[in-house]
Protein backbone atom coordinates (compact mmCIF):
# COMPACT_ATOMS: atom_id res chain seq x y z
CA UNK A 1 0.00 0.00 0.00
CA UNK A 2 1.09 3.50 -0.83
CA UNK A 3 2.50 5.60 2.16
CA UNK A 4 1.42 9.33 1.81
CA UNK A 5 3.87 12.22 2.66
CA UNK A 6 2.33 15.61 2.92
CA UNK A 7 3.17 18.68 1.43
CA UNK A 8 5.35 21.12 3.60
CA UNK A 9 2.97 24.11 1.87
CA UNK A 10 -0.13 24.64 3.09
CA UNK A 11 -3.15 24.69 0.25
CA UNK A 12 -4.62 28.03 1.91
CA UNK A 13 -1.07 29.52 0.48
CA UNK A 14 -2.83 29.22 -2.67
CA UNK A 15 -6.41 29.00 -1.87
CA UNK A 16 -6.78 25.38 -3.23
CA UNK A 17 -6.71 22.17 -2.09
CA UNK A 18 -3.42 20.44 -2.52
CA UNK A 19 -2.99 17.97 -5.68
CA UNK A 20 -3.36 14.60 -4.53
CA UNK A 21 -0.53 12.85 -6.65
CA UNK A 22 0.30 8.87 -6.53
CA UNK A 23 3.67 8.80 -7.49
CA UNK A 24 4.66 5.29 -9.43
CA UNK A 25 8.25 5.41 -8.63
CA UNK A 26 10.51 2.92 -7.35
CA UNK A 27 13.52 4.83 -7.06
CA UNK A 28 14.06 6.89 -3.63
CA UNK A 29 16.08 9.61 -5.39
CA UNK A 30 13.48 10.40 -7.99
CA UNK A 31 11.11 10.36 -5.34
CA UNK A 32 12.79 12.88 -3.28
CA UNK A 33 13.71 15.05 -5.92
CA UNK A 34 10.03 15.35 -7.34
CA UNK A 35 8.81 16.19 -3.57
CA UNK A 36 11.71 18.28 -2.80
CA UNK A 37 10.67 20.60 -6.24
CA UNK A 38 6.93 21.03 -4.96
CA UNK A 39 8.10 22.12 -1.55
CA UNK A 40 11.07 24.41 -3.09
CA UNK A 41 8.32 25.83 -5.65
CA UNK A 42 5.55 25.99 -2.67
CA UNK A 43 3.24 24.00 -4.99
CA UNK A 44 0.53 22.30 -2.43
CA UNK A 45 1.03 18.80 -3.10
CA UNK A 46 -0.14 15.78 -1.09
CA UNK A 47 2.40 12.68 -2.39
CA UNK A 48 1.22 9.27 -1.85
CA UNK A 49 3.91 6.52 -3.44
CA UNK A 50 3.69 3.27 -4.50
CA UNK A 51 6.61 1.39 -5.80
CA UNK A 52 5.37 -0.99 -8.44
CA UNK A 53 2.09 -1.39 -10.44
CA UNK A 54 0.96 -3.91 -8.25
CA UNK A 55 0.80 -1.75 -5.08
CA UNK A 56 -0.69 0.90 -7.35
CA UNK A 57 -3.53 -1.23 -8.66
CA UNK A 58 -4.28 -2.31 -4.86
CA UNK A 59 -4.15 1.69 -4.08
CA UNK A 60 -6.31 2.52 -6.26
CA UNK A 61 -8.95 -0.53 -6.15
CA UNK A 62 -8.97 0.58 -2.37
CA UNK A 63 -9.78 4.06 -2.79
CA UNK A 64 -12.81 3.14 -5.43
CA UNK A 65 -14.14 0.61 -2.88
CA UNK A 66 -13.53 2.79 0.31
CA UNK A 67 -17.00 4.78 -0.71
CA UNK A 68 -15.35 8.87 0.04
CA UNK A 69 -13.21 7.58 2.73
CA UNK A 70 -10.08 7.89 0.55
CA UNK A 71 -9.96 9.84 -2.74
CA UNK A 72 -8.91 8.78 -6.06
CA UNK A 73 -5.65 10.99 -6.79
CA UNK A 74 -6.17 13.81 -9.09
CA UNK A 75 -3.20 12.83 -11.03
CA UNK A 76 -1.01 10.08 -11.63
CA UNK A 77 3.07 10.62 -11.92
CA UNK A 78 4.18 6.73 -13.33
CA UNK A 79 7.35 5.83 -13.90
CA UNK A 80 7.42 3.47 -17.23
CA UNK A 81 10.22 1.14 -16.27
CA UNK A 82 9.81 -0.26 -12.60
CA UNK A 83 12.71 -2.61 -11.84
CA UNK A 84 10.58 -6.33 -11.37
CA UNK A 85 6.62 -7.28 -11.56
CA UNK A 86 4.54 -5.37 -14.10
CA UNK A 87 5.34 -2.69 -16.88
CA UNK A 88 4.40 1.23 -16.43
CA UNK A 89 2.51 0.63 -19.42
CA UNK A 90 0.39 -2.12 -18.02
CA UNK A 91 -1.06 0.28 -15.26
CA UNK A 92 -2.21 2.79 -17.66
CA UNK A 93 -4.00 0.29 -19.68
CA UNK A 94 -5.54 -0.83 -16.52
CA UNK A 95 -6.81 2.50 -15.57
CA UNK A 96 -7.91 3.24 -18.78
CA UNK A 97 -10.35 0.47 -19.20
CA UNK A 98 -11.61 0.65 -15.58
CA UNK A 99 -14.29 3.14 -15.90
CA UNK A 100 -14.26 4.24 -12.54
CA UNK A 101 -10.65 5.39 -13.02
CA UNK A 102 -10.28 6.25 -16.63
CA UNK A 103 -10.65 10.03 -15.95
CA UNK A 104 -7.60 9.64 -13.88
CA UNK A 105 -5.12 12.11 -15.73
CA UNK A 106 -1.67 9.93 -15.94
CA UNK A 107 2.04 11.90 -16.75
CA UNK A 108 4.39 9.31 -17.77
CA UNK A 109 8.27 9.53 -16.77
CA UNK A 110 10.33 7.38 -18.96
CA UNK A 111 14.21 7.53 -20.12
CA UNK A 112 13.14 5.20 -22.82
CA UNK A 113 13.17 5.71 -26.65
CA UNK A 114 10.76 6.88 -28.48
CA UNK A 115 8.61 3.66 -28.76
CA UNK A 116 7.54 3.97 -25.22
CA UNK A 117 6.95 7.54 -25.50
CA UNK A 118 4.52 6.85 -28.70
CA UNK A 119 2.67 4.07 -26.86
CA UNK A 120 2.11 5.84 -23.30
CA UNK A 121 0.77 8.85 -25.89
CA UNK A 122 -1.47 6.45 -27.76
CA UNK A 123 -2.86 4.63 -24.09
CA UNK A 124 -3.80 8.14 -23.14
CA UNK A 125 -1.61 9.86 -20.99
CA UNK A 126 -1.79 13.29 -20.56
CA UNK A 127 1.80 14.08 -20.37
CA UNK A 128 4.53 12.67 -21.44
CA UNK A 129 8.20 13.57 -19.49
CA UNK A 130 11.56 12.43 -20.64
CA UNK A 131 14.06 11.51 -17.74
CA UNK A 132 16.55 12.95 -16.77
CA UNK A 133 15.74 16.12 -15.14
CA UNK A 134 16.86 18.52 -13.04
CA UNK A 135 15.21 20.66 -10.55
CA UNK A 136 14.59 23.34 -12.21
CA UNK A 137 12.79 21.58 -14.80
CA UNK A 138 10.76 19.39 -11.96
CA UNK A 139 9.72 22.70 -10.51
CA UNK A 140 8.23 24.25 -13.76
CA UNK A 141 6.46 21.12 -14.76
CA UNK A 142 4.96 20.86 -11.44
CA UNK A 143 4.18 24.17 -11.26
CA UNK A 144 2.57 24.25 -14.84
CA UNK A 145 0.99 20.60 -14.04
CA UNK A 146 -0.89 22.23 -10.53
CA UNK A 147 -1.82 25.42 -12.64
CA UNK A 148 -3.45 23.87 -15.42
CA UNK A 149 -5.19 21.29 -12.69
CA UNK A 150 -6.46 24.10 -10.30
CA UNK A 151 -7.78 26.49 -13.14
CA UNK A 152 -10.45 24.03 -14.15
CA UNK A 153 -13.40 23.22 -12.75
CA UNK A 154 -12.89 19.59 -13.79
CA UNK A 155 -9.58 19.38 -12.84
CA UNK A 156 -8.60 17.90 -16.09
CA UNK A 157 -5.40 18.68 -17.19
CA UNK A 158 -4.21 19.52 -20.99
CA UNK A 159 -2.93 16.81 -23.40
CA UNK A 160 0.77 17.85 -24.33
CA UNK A 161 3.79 16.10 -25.13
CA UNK A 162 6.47 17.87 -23.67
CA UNK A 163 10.41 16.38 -23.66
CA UNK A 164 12.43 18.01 -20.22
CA UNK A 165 14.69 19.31 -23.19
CA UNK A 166 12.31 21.69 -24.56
CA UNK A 167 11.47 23.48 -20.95
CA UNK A 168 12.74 26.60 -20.91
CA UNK A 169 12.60 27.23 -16.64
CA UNK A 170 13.22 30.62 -15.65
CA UNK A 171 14.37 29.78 -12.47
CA UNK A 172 17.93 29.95 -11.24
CA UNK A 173 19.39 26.08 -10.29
CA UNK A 174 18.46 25.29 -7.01
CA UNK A 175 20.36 22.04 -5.70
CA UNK A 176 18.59 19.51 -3.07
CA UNK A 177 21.05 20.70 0.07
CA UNK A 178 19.67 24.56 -0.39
């Protein structure tokens, strides 16, 4: 089961709730650098992580079945290539045919060549983001990702392609120890 690690930014900074995010990741670094950017940026976001497709399938099964006790995240942040058990790309094919879940907005991380990119594209995610990346670029994404989501009503987010080379941040380079 996913742990959940809270945002060090309140969502009254920003008058919105925080963005729930499940974060398919089974690296610790990449985890830490994705929550250290939303707390550097102040971007209100509410991690949970799971560390393989399995866990994240049980996650979210749970949350459809708890009935409001837990929500469904508002977005998914999967990482294609999780070292053992299932595929990246087998978890958005799940939540894509569950209808209870195929709303789900999904941003795919991958390293991979274009192949992967194509399919995660064609299966529907929303986003796609080429590893690696650097905190800069983490910190515009998510900032761009929690803009788009909080401007709309239906919290859906935009359909873009967008390779960490073609960011532009404006930010300076922050490093983790600052």
């Amino acid at each position: 089961m996913p742990h959940t690690k809270r945002s060090s930014t309140p969502a009254d900074a920003m008058n919105f709730r925080p963005l729930l995010v499940l974060h398919v990741e089974d690296n610790r670094d990449d985890q830490t650098l994705f929550q250290a950017a939303s707390a550097h940026a102040g971007i209100p976001i509410e991690w949970e992580v799971a560390h393989s497709v399995e866990a994240a399938i049980a996650h979210l099964e749970s949350c459809s079945a708890s009935l409001g006790k837990h929500r469904l995240p508002d977005l998914i942040l999967l990482d294609l290539h999780l070292r053992g058990g299932a595929h990246g790309l087998d978890l958005l094919r799940y939540v894509r045919a569950v209808p209870a879940l195929s709303h789900l907005p999904i941003v795919v991380l991958t390293g991979s060549p274009a192949k992967s990119l194509h399919e995660a594209n064609q299966l529907g995610a929303k986003l796609v983001l080429e590893k690696p990346c650097n905190l800069d670029q983490l910190i515009l994404t998510l900032a761009t990702l929690y803009r788009d989501w909080s401007n709309y009503p239906e919290h859906t987010l935009s359909s873009n392609i967008i390779p960490f080379s073609a960011l532009k941040p404006t930010l300076r380079s922050h490093s983790l120890s600052e």
